[in-house]
N, C-alpha and C. Protein backbone atom coordinates (compact mmCIF):
# COMPACT_ATOMS: atom_id res chain seq x y z
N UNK A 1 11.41 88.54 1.30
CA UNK A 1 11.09 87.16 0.97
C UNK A 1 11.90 86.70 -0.24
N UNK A 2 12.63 85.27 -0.48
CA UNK A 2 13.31 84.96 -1.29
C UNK A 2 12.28 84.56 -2.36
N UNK A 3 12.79 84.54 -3.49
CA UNK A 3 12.10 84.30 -5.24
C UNK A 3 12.98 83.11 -5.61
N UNK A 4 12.15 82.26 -6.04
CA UNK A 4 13.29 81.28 -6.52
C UNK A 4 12.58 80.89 -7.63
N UNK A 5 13.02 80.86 -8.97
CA UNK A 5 12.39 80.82 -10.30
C UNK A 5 12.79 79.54 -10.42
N UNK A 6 11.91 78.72 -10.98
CA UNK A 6 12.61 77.22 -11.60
C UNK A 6 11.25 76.15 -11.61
N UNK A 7 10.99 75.53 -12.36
CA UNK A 7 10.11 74.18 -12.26
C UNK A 7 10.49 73.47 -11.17
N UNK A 8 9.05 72.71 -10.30
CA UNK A 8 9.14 72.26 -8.84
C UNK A 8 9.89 70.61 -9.55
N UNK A 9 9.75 69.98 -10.77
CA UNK A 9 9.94 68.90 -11.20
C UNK A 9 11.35 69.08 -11.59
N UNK A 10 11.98 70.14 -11.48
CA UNK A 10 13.82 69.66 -12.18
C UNK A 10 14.48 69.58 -10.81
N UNK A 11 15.45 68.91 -10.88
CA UNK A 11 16.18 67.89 -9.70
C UNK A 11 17.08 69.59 -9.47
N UNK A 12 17.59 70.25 -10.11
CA UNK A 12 18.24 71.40 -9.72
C UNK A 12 17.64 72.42 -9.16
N UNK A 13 16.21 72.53 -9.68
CA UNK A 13 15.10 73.04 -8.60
C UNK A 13 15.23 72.63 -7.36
N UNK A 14 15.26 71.39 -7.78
CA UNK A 14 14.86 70.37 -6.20
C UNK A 14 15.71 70.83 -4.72
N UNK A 15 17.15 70.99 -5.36
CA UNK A 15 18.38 71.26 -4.54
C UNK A 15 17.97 73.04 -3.76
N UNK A 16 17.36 73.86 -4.67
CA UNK A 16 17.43 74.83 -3.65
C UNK A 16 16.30 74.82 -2.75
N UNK A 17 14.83 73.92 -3.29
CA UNK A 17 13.97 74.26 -2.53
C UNK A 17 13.90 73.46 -1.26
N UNK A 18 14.80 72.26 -1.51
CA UNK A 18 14.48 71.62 -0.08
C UNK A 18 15.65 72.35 0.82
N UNK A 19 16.56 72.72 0.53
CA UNK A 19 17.33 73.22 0.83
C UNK A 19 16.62 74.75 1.74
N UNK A 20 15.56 75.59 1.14
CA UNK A 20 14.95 76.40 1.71
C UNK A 20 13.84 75.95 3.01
N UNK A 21 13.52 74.56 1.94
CA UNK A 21 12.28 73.95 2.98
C UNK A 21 12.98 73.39 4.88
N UNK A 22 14.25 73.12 4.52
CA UNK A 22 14.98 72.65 5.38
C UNK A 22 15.32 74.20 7.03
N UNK A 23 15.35 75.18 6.07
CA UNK A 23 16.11 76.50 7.03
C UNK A 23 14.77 76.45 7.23
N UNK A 24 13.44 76.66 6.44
CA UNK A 24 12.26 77.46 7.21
C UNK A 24 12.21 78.90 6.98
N UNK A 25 12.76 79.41 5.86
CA UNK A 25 12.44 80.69 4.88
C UNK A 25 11.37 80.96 4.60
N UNK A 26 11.15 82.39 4.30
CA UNK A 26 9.37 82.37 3.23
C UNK A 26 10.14 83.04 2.24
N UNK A 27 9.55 82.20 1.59
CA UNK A 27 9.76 82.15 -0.41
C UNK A 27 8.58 82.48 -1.10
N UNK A 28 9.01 82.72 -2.38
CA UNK A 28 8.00 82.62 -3.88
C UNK A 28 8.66 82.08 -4.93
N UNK A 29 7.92 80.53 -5.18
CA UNK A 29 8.39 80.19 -6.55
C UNK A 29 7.76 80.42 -7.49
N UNK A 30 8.26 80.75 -8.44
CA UNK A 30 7.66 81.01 -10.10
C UNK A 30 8.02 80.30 -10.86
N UNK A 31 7.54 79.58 -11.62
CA UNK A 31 7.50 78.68 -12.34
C UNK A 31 8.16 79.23 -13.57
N UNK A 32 9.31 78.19 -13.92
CA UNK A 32 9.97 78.48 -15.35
C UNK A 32 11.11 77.60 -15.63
N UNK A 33 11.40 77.76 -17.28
CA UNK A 33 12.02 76.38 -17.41
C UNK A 33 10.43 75.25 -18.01
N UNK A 34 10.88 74.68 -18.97
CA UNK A 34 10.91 73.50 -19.73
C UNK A 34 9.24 73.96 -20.33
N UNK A 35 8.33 73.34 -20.05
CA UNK A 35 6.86 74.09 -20.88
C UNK A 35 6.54 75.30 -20.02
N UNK A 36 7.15 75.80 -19.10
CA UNK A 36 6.58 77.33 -18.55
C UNK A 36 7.14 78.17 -19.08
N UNK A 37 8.36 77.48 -20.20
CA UNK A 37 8.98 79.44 -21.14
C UNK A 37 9.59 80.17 -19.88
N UNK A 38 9.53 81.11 -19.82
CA UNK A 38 10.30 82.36 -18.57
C UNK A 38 11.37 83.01 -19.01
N UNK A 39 12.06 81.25 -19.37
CA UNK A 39 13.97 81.38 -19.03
C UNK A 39 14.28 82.86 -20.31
N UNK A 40 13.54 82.58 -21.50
CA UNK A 40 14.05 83.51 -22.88
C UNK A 40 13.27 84.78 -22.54
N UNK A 41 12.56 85.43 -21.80
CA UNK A 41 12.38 86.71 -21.35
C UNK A 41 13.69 87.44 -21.17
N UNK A 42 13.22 88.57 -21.76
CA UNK A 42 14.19 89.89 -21.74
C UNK A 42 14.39 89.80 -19.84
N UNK A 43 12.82 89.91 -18.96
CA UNK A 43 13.74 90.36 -17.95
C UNK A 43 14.52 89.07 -17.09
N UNK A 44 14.36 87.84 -17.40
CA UNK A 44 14.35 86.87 -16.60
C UNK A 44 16.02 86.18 -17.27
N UNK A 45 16.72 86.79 -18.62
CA UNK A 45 17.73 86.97 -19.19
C UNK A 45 18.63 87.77 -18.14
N UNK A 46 18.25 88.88 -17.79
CA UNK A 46 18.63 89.98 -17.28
C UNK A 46 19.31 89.63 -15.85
N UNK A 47 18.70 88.36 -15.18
CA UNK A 47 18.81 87.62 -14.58
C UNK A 47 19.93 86.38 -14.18
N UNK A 48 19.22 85.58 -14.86
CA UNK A 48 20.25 84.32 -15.58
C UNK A 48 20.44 84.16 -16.75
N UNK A 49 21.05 84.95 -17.62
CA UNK A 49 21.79 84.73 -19.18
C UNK A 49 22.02 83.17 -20.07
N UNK A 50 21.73 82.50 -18.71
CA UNK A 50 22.07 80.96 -19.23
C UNK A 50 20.66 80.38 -19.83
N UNK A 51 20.00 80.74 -19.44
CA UNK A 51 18.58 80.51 -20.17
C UNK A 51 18.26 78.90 -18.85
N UNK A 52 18.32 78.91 -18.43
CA UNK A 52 18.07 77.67 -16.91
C UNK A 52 17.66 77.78 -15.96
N UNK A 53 17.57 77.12 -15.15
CA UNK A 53 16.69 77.46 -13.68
C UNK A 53 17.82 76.23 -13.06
N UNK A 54 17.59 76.56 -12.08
CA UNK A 54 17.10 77.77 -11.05
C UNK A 54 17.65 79.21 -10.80
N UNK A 55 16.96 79.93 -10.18
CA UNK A 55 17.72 81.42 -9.91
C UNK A 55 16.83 81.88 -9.09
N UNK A 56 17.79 82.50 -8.20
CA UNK A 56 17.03 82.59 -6.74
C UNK A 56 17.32 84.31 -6.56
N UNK A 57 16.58 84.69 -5.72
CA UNK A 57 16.98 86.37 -5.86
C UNK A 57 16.63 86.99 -4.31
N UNK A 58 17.50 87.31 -3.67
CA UNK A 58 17.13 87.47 -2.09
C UNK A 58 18.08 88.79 -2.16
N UNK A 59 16.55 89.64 -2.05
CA UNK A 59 17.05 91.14 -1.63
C UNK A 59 18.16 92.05 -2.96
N UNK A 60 19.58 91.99 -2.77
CA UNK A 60 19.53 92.73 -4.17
C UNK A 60 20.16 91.66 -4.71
N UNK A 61 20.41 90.51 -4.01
CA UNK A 61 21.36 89.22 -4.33
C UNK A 61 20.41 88.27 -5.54
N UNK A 62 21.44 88.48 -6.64
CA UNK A 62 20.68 87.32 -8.17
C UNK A 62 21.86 86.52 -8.34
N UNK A 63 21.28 85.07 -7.92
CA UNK A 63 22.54 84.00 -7.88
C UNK A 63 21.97 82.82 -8.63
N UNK A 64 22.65 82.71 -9.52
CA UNK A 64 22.08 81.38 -10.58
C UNK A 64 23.37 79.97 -9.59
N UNK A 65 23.03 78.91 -10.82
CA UNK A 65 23.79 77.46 -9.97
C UNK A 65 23.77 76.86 -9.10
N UNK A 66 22.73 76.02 -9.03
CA UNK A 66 22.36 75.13 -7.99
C UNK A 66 22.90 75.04 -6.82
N UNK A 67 24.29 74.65 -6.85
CA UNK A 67 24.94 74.32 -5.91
C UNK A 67 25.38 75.44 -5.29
N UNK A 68 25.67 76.37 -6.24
CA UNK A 68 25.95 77.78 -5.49
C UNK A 68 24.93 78.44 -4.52
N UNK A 69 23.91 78.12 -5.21
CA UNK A 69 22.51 78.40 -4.55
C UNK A 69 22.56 77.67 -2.87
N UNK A 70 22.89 76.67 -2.82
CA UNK A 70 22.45 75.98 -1.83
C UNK A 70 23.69 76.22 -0.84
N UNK A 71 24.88 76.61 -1.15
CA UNK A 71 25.72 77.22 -0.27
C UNK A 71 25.92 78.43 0.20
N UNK A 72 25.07 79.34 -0.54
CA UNK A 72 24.61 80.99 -0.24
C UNK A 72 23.68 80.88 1.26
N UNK A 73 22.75 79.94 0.58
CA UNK A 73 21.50 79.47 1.71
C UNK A 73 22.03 79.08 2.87
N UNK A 74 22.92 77.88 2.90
CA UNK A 74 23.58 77.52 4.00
C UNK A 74 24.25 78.34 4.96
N UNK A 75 25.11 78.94 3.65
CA UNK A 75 26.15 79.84 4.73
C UNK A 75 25.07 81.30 5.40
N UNK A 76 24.40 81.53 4.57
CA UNK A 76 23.37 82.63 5.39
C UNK A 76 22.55 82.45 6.23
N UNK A 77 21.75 81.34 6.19
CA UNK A 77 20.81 81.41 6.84
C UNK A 77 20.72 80.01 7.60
N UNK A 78 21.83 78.88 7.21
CA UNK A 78 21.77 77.52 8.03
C UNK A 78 23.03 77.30 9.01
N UNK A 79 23.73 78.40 9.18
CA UNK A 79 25.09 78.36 10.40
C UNK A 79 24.30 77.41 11.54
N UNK A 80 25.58 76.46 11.57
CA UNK A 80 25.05 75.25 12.78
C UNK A 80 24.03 74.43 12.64
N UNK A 81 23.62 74.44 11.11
CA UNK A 81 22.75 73.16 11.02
C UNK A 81 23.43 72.91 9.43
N UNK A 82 22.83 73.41 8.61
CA UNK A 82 23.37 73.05 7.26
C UNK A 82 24.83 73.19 7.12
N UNK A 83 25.46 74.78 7.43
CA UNK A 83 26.32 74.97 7.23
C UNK A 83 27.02 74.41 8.52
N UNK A 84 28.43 74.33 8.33
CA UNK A 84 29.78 73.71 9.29
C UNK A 84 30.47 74.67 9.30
N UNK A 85 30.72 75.09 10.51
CA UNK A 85 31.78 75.96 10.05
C UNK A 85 33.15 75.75 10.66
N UNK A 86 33.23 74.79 10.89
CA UNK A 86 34.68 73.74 10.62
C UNK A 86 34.93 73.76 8.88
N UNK A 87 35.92 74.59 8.56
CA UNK A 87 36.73 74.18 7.23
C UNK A 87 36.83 73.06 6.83
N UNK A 88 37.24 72.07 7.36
CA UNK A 88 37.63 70.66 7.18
C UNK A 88 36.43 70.25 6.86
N UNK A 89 35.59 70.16 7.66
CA UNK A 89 34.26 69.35 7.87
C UNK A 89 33.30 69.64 6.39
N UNK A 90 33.10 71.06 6.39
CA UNK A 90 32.62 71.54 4.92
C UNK A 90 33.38 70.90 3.70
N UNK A 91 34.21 71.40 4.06
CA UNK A 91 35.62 70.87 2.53
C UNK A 91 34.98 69.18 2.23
N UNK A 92 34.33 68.27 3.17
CA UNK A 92 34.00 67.16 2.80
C UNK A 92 32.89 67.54 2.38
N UNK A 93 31.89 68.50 3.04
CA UNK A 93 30.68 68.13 2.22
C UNK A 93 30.57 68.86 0.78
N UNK A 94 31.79 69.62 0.48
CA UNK A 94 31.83 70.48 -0.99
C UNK A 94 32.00 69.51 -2.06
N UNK A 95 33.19 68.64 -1.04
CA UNK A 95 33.51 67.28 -2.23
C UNK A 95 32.34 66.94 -2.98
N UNK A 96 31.35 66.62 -1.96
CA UNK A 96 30.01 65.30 -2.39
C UNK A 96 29.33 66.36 -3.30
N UNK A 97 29.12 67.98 -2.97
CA UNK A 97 28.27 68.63 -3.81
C UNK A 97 28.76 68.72 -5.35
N UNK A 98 30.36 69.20 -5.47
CA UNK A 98 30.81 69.05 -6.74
C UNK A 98 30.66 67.45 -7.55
N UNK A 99 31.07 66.64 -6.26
CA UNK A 99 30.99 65.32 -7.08
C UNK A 99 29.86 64.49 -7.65
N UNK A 100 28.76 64.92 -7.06
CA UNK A 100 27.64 64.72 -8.25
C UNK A 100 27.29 65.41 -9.63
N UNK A 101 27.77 66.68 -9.43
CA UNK A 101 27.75 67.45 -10.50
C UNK A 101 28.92 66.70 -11.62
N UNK A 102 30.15 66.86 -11.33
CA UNK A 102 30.46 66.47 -11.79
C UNK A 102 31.21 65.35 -12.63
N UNK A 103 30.77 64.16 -12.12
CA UNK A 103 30.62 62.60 -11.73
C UNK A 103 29.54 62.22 -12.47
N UNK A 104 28.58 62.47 -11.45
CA UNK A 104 27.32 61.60 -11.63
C UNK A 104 26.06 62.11 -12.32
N UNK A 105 26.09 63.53 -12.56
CA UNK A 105 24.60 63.66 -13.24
C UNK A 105 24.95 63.57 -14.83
N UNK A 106 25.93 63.30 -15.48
CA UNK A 106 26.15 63.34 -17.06
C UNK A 106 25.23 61.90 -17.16
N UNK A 107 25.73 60.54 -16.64
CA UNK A 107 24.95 59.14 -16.87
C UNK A 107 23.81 59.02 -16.29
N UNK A 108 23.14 59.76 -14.95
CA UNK A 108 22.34 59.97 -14.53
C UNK A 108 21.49 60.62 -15.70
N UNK A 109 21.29 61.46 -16.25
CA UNK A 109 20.96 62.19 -17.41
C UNK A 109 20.42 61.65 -18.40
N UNK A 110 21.21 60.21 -18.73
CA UNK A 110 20.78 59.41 -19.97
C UNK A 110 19.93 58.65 -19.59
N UNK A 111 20.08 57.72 -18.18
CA UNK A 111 19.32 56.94 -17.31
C UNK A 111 17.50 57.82 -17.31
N UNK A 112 17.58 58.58 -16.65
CA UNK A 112 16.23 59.82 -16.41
C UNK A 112 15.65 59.99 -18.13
N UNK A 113 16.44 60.52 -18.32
CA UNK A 113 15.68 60.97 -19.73
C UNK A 113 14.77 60.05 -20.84
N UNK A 114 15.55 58.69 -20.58
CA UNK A 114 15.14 57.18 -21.60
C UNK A 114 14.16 56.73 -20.78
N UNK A 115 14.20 56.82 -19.19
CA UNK A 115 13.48 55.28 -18.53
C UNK A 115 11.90 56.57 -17.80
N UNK A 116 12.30 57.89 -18.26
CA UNK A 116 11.07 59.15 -17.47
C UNK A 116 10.63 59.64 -18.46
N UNK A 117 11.06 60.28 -19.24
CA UNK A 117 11.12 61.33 -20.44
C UNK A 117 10.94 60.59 -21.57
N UNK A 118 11.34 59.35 -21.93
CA UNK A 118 11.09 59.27 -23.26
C UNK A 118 9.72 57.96 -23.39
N UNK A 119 9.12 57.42 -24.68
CA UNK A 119 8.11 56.44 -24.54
C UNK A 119 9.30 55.68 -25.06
N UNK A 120 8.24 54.40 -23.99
CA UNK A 120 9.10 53.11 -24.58
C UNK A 120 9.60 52.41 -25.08
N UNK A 121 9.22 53.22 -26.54
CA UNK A 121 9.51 52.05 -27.80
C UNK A 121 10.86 53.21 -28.66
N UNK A 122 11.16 54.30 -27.83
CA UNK A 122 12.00 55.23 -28.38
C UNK A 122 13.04 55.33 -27.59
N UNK A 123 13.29 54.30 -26.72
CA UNK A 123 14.20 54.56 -25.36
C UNK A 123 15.65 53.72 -26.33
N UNK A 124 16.95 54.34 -25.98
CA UNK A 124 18.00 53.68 -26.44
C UNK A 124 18.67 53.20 -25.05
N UNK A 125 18.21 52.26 -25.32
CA UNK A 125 18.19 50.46 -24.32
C UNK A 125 20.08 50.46 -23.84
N UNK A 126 20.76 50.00 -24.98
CA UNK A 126 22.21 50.21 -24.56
C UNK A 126 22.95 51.44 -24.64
N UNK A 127 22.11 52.90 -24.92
CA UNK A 127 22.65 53.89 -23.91
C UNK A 127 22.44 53.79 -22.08
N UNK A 128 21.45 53.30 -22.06
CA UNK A 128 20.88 53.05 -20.88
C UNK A 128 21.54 52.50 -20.04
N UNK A 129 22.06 50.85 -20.19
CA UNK A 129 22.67 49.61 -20.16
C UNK A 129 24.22 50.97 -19.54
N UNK A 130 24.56 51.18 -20.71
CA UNK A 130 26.14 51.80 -19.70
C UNK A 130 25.59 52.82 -19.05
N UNK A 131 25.32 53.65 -18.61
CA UNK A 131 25.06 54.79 -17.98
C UNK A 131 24.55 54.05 -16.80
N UNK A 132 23.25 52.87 -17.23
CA UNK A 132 23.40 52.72 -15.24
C UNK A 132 24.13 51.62 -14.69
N UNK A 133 24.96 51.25 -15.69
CA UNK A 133 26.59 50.95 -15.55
C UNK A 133 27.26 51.97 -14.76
N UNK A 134 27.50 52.71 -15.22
CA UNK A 134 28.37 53.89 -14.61
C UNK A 134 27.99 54.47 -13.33
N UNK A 135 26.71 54.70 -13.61
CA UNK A 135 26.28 55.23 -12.15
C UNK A 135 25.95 54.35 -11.03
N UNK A 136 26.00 52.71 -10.92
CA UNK A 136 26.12 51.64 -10.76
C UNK A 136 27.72 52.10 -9.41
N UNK A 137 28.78 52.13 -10.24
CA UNK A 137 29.93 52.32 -10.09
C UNK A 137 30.23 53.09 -9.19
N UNK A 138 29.60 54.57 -9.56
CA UNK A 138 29.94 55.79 -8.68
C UNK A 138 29.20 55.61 -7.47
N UNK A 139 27.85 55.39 -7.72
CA UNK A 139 27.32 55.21 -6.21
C UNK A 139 27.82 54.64 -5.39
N UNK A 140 28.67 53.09 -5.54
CA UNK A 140 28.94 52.60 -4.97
C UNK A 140 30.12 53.31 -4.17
N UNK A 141 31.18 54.21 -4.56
CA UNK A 141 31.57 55.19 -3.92
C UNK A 141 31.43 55.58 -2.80
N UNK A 142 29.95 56.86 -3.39
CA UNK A 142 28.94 57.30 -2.26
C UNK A 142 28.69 56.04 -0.57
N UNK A 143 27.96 54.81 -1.04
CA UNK A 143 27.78 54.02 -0.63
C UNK A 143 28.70 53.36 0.78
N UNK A 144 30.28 53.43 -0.23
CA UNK A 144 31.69 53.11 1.07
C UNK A 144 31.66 53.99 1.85
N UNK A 145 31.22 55.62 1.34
CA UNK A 145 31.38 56.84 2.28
C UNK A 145 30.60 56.64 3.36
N UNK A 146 29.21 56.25 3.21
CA UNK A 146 28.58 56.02 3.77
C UNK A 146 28.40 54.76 5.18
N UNK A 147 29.23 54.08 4.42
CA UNK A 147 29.46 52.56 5.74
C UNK A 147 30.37 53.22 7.16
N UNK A 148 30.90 54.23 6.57
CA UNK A 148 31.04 55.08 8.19
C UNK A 148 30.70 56.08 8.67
N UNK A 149 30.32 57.18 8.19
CA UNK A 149 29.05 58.40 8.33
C UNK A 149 27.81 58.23 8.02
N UNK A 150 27.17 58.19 8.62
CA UNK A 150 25.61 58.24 8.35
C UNK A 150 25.45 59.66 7.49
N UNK A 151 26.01 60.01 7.20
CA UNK A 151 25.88 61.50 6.17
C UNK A 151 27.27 61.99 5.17
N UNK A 152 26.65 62.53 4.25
CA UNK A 152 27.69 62.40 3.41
C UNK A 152 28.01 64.35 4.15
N UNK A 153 27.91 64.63 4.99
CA UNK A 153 28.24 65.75 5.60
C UNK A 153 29.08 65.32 6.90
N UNK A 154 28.49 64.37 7.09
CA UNK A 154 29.57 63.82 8.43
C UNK A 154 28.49 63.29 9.12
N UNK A 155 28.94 63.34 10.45
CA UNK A 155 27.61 62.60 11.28
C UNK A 155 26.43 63.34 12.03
N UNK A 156 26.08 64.83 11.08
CA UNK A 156 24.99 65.00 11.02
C UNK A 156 24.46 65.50 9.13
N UNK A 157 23.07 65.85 9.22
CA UNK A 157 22.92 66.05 7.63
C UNK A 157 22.94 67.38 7.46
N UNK A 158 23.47 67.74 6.27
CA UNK A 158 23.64 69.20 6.09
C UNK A 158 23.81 69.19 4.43
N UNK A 159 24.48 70.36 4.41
CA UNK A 159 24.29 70.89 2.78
C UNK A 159 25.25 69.73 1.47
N UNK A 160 25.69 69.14 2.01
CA UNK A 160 26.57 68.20 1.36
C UNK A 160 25.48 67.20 1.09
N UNK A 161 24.78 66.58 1.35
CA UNK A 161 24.19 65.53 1.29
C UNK A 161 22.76 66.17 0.44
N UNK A 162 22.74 67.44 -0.02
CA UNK A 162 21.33 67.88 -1.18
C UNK A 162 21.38 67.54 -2.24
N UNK A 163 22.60 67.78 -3.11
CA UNK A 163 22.82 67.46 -4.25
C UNK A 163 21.95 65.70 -4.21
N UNK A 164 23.32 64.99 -3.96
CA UNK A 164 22.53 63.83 -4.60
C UNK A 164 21.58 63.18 -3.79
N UNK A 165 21.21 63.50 -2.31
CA UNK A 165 20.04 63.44 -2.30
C UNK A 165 18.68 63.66 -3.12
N UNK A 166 18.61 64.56 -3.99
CA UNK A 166 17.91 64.94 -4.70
C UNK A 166 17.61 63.82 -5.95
N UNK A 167 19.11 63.26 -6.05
CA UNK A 167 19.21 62.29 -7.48
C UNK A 167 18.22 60.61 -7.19
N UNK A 168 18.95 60.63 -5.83
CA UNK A 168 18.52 59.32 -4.98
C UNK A 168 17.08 59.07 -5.38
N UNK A 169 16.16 60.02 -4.86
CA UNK A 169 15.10 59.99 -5.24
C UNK A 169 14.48 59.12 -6.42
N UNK A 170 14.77 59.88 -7.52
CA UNK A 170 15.02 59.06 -8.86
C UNK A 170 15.33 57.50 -8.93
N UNK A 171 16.48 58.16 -8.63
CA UNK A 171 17.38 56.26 -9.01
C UNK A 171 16.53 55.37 -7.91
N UNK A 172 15.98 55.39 -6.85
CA UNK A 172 15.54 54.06 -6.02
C UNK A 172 13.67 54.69 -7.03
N UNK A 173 13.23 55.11 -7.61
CA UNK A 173 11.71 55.21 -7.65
C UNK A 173 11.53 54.90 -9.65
N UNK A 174 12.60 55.07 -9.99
CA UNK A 174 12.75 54.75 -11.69
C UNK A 174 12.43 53.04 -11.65
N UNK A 175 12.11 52.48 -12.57
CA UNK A 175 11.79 51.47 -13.01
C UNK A 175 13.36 50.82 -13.46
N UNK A 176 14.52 50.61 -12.84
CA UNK A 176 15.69 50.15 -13.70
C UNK A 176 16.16 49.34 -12.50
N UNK A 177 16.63 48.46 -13.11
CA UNK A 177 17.63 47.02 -12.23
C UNK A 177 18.47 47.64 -10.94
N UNK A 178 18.81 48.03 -9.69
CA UNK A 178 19.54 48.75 -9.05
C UNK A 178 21.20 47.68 -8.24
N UNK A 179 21.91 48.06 -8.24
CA UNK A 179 22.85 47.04 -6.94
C UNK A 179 22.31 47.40 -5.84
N UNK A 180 22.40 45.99 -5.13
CA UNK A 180 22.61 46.28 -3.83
C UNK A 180 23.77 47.40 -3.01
N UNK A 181 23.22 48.44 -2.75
CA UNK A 181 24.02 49.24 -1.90
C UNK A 181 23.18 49.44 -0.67
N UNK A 182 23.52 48.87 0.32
CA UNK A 182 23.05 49.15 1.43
C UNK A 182 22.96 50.10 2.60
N UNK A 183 24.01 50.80 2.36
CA UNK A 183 24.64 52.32 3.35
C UNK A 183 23.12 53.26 2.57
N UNK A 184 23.75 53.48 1.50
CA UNK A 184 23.41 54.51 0.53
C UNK A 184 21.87 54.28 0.39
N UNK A 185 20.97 52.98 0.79
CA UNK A 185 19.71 52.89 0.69
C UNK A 185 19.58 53.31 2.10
N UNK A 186 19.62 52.96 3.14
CA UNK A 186 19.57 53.10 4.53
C UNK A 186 19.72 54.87 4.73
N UNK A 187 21.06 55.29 3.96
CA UNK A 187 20.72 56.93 4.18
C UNK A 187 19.74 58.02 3.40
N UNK A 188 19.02 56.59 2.08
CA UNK A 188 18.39 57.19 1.23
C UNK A 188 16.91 57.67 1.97
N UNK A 189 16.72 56.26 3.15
CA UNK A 189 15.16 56.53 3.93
C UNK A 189 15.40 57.25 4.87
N UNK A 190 16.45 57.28 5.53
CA UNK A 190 16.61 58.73 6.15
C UNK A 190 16.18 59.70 5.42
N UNK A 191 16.08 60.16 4.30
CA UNK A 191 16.47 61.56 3.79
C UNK A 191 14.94 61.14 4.12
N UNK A 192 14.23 60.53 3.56
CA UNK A 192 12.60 60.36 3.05
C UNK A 192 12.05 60.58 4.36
N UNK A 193 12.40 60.20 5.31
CA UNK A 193 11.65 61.20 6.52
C UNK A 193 11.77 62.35 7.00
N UNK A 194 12.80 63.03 6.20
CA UNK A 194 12.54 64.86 6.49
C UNK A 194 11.48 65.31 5.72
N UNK A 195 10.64 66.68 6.92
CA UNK A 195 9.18 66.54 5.74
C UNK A 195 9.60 67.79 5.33
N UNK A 196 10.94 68.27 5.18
CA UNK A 196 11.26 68.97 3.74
C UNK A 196 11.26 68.08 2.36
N UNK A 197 12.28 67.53 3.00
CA UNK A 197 12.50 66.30 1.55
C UNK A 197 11.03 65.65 0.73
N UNK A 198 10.19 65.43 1.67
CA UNK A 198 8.85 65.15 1.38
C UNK A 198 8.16 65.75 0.54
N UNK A 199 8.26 67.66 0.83
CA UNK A 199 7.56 68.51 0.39
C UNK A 199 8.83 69.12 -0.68
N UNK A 200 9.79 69.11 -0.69
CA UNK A 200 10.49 69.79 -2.04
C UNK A 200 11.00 68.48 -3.11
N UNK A 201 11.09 67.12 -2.66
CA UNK A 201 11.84 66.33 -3.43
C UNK A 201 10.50 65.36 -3.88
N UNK A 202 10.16 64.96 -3.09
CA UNK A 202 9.09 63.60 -3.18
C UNK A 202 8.20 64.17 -4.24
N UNK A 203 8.16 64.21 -5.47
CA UNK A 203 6.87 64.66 -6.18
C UNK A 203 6.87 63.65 -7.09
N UNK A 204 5.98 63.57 -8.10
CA UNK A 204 6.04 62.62 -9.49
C UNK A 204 6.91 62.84 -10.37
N UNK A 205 7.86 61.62 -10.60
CA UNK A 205 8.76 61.95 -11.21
C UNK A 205 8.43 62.08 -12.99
N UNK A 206 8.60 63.11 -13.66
CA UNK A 206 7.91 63.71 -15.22
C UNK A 206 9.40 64.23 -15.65
């Protein structure tokens, strides 16, 4: 049975468990990361050195990084549904996984943290203002990808489309001004009727 250590509330959690909820694995999560402590344990160090979650541990396999996580999963256990095993076809959905990482969750970050995480009267308003500026921008990206695939995996859903699926969540359920993007909302209620997505993503956002 796979172990996957991490708080059910962090969006990088989020990515491996729906990602598990999706194949139909039996798991154990343990809670850790942010008020559950864990991460600074000697043995849970021993583990992931980075002091973070998630970290997943299947059999003698200990694999920290979200995204890495969710392509271990794929390629093991989702051949012909998550995973592609068309080169080409993957190579697009690697794009979308790196490119939230590294794109979109830095302004995403400031957005979450001020308008979820912080009280109201402590929120910095024009950090806010650019960041969902920015992420404003990038989605819209996502969004063009979208006006001709119904998936940011291609034209079915798979491991490319977890990452910021996961973010989506957030950004349409946060309290902040949004653009009209219409692809990218349309593939957002798609996601909302997988009752993985339901059961690993859909929770209260804290």
């Amino acid at each position: 049975m796979l172990k996957l250590w991490g708080r059910a509330n962090s969006t990088n959690v989020k990515k491996a468990l729906w990602c598990i909820e999706e194949l139909g694995i039996p798991y154990t999560r343990i809670d850790a990361g942010g008020s559950f402590g864990v991460v600074g344990d000697a043995d849970y160090l021993a583990k992931n050195p980075n002091r973070l979650v998630p970290c997943l541990e299947d059999g003698e396999l200990v694999l920290w990084e979200s995204n890495a996580i969710v392509r271990y999963l794929a390629a093991r256990y989702g051949d012909g549904s998550l995973w592609n095993a068309d080169p080409i076809a993957r190579a697009q959905a690697d794009k979308w996984m790196d490119w939230v990482t590294s794109s979109l969750a830095a302004p995403f970050r400031t957005v979450f943290w001020n308008m979820v995480r912080t009280p109201a009267e402590q929120r910095d308003m024009p950090a806010v203002e650019a960041a969902l500026n920015e992420c404003a921008g990038l989605l819209k990206i996502a969004d063009k990808a979208l006006a001709s695939k119904p998936y940011l995996s291609g034209d079915t859903f798979g491991m490319g489309d977890i990452p910021l699926g996961c973010f989506a969540y957030a950004w349409f359920e946060m309290p902040i001004e949004r653009p009209d993007l219409p692809h990218l909302h349309h593939w957002y209620r798609q996601l909302r009727q997988r009752p993985a997505y339901q059961t690993a993503v859909v929770t209260p956002l804290t």
